[in-house]
Protein backbone atom coordinates (compact mmCIF):
# COMPACT_ATOMS: atom_id res chain seq x y z
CA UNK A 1 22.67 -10.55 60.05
CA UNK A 2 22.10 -8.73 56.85
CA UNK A 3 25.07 -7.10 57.09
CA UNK A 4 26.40 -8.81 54.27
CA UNK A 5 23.61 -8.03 52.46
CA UNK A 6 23.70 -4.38 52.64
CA UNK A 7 26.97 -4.42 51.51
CA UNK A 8 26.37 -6.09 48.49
CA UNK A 9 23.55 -4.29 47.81
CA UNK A 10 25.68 -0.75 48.08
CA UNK A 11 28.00 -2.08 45.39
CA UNK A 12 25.77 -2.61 43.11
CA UNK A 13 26.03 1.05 42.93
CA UNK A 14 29.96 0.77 41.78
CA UNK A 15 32.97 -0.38 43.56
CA UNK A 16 33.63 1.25 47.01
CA UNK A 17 36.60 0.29 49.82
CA UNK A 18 35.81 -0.44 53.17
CA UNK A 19 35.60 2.93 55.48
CA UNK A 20 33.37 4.35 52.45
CA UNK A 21 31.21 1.19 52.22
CA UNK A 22 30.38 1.12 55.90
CA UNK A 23 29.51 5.22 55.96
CA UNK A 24 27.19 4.08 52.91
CA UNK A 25 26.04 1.55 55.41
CA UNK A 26 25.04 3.61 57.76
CA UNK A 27 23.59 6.37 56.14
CA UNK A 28 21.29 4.06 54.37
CA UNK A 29 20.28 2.35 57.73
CA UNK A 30 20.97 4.30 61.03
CA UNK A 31 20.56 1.15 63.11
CA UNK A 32 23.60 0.25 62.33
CA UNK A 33 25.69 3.18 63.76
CA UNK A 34 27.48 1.41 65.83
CA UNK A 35 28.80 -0.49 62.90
CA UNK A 36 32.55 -1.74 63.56
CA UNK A 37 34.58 -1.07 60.10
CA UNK A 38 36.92 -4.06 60.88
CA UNK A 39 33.22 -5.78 60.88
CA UNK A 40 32.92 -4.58 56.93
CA UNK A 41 36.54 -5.40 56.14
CA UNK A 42 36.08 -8.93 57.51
CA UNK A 43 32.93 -9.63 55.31
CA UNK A 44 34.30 -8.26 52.23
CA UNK A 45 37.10 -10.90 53.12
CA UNK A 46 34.53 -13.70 53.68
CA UNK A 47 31.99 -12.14 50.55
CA UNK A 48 35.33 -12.32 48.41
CA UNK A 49 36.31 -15.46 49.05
CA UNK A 50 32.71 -16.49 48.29
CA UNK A 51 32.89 -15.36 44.85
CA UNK A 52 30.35 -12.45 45.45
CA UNK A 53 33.07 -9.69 45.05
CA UNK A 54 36.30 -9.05 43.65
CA UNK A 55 39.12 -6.29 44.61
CA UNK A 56 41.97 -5.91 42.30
CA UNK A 57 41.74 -1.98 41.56
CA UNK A 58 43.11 0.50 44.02
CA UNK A 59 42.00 4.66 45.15
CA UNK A 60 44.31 6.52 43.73
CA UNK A 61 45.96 6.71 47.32
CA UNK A 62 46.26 2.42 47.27
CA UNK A 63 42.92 1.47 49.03
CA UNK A 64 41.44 -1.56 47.38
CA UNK A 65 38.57 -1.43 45.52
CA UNK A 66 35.45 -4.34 46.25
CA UNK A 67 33.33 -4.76 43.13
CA UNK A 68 30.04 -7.15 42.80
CA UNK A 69 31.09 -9.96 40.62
CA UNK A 70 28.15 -12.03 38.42
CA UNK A 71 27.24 -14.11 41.26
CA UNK A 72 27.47 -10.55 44.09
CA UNK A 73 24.42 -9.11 41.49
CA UNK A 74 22.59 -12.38 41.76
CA UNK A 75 22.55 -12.43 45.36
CA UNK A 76 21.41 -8.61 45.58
CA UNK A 77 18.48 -8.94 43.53
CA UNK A 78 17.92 -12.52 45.20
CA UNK A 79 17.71 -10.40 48.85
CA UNK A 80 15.67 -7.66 47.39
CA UNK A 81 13.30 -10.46 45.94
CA UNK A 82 12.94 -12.46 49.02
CA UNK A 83 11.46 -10.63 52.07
CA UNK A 84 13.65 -11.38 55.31
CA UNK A 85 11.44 -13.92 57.43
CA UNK A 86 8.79 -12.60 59.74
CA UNK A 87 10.17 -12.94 62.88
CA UNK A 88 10.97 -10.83 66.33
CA UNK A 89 14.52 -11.67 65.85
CA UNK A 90 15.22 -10.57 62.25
CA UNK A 91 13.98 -7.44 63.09
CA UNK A 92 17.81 -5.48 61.98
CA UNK A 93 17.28 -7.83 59.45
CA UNK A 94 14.15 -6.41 57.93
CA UNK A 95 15.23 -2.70 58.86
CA UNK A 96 18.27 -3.23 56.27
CA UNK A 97 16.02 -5.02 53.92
CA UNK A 98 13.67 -2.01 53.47
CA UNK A 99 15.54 0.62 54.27
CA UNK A 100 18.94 -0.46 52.13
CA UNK A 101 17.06 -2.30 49.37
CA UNK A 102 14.98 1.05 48.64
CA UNK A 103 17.41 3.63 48.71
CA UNK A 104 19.03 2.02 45.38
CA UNK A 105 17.78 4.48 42.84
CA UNK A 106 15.19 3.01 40.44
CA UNK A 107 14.08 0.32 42.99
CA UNK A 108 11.00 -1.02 42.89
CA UNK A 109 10.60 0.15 46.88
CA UNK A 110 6.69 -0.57 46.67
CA UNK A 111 6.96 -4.37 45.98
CA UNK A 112 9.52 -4.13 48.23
CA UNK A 113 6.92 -3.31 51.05
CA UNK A 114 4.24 -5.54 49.69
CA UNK A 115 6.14 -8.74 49.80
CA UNK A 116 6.65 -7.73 53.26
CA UNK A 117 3.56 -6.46 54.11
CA UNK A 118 2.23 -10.21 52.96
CA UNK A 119 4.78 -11.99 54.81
CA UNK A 120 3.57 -10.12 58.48
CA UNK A 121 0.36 -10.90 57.35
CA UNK A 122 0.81 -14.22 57.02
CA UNK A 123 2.70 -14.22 60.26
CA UNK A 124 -0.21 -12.36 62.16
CA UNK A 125 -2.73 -15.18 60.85
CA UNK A 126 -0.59 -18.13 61.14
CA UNK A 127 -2.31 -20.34 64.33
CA UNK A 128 0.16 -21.81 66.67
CA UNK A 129 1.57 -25.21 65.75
CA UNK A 130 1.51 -26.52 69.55
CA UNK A 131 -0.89 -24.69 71.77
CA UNK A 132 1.14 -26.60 74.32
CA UNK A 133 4.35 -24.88 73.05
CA UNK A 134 3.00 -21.26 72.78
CA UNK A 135 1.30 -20.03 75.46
CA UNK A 136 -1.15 -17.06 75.43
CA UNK A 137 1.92 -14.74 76.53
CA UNK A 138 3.79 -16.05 73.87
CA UNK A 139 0.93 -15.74 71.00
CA UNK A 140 0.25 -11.99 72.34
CA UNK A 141 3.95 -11.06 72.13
CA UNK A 142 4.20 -12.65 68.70
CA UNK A 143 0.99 -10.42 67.42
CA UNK A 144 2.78 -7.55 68.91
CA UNK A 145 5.54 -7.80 66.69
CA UNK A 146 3.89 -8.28 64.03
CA UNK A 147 1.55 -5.34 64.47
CA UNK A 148 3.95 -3.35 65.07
CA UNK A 149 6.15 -4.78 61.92
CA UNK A 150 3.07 -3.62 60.05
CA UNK A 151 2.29 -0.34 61.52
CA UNK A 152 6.24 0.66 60.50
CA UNK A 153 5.66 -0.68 57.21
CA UNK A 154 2.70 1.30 56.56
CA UNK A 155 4.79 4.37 57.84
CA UNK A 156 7.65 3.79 55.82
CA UNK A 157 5.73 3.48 52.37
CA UNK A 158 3.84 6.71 53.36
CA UNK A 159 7.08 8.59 53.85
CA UNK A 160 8.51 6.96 50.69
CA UNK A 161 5.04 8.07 48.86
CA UNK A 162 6.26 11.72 49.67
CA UNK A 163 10.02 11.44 49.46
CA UNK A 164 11.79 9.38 47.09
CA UNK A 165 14.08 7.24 49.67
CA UNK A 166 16.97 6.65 46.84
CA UNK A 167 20.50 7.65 47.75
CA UNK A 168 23.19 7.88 44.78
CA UNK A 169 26.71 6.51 46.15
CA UNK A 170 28.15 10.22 48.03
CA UNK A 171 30.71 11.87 46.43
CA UNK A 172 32.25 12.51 50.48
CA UNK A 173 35.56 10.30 50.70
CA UNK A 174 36.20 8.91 54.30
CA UNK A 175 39.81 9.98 55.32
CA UNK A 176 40.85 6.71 56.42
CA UNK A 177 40.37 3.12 55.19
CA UNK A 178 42.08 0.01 54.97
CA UNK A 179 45.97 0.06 53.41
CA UNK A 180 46.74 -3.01 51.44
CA UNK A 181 48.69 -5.65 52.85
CA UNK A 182 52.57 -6.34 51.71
CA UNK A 183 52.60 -8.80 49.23
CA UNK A 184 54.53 -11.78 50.96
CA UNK A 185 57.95 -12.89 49.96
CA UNK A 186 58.59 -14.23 46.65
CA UNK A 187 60.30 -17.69 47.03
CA UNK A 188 63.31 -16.95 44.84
């Protein structure tokens, strides 16, 4: 899940705390409406204690802050380099991918969509490894996708060709978010 991604992505934008990151989230990529928050809150706890963010500001009203660290900015532009694989089930995966990755203002969206583009392609051409293994049903299905991958693709850089899809960070604060956690008792 690219989840993680998206996230990271956003704050390369500027630092943002969890309720505000996931309404980012979702704005940027509607398919994930039915994003949980404690979802976002538990990846900026794994992301963190991968080294790919860092939280020690506050809001002024105490909510912590998540920033990219060195390594977080790597990984973005790593993501937005690398198209998600060509396959049925990375399909949120790819949705993110495009749909995240160009609505960072001054992103090279276009390349975005070629490397893409090239990557269904490729799919669409590839023969099956095992016509033992992949059945005619199978094959057809797998063309489908791929079609279709490449149909929305085509859509989405036509749109993009008329609109620009980047989205500055929104000035709307959430109401809620997460409150920082007691610090635990100092062994005097």
């Amino acid at each position: 899940m690219a989840v993680k991604d998206g996230i990271l992505a956003i704050l390369s934008l500027g630092p943002g705390y969890g309720l505000a990151l996931r309404d980012e989230l979702v704005i940027r990529a509607p398919h994930r409406a039915g994003l949980n928050v404690g979802q976002v809150y538990s990846t900026l706890d794994r992301l963190g204690r991968a080294g790919l963010i860092s939280s020690g500001t506050t809001t002024d009203d105490n909510l912590p802050l998540y920033a990219l660290t060195s390594t977080g900015s790597e990984a973005v532009n790593q993501w937005l380099d690398v198209p998600t694989a060509p396959d049925p089930r990375t399909w949120a995966d790819l949705l993110d991918q495009v749909l995240i990755g160009a609505s960072l203002p001054d992103a090279d969206w276009p390349t975005l969509l070629d490397r893409h583009e090239f990557a269904w392609r490729s799919f669409l051409t590839t023969p099956a490894e095992d016509g033992a293994l992949r059945s005619a049903v199978t094959a057809s299905a797998s063309r489908l996708w791929a079609e279709a991958a490449l149909a929305w693709l085509a859509e989405t850089r036509a749109a993009f060709t008329v609109t620009d899809p980047g989205l500055p960070l929104r000035g709307i604060r959430p109401q809620r978010g997460r409150r920082p956690q007691p610090a635990p008792p100092s062994m005097a």
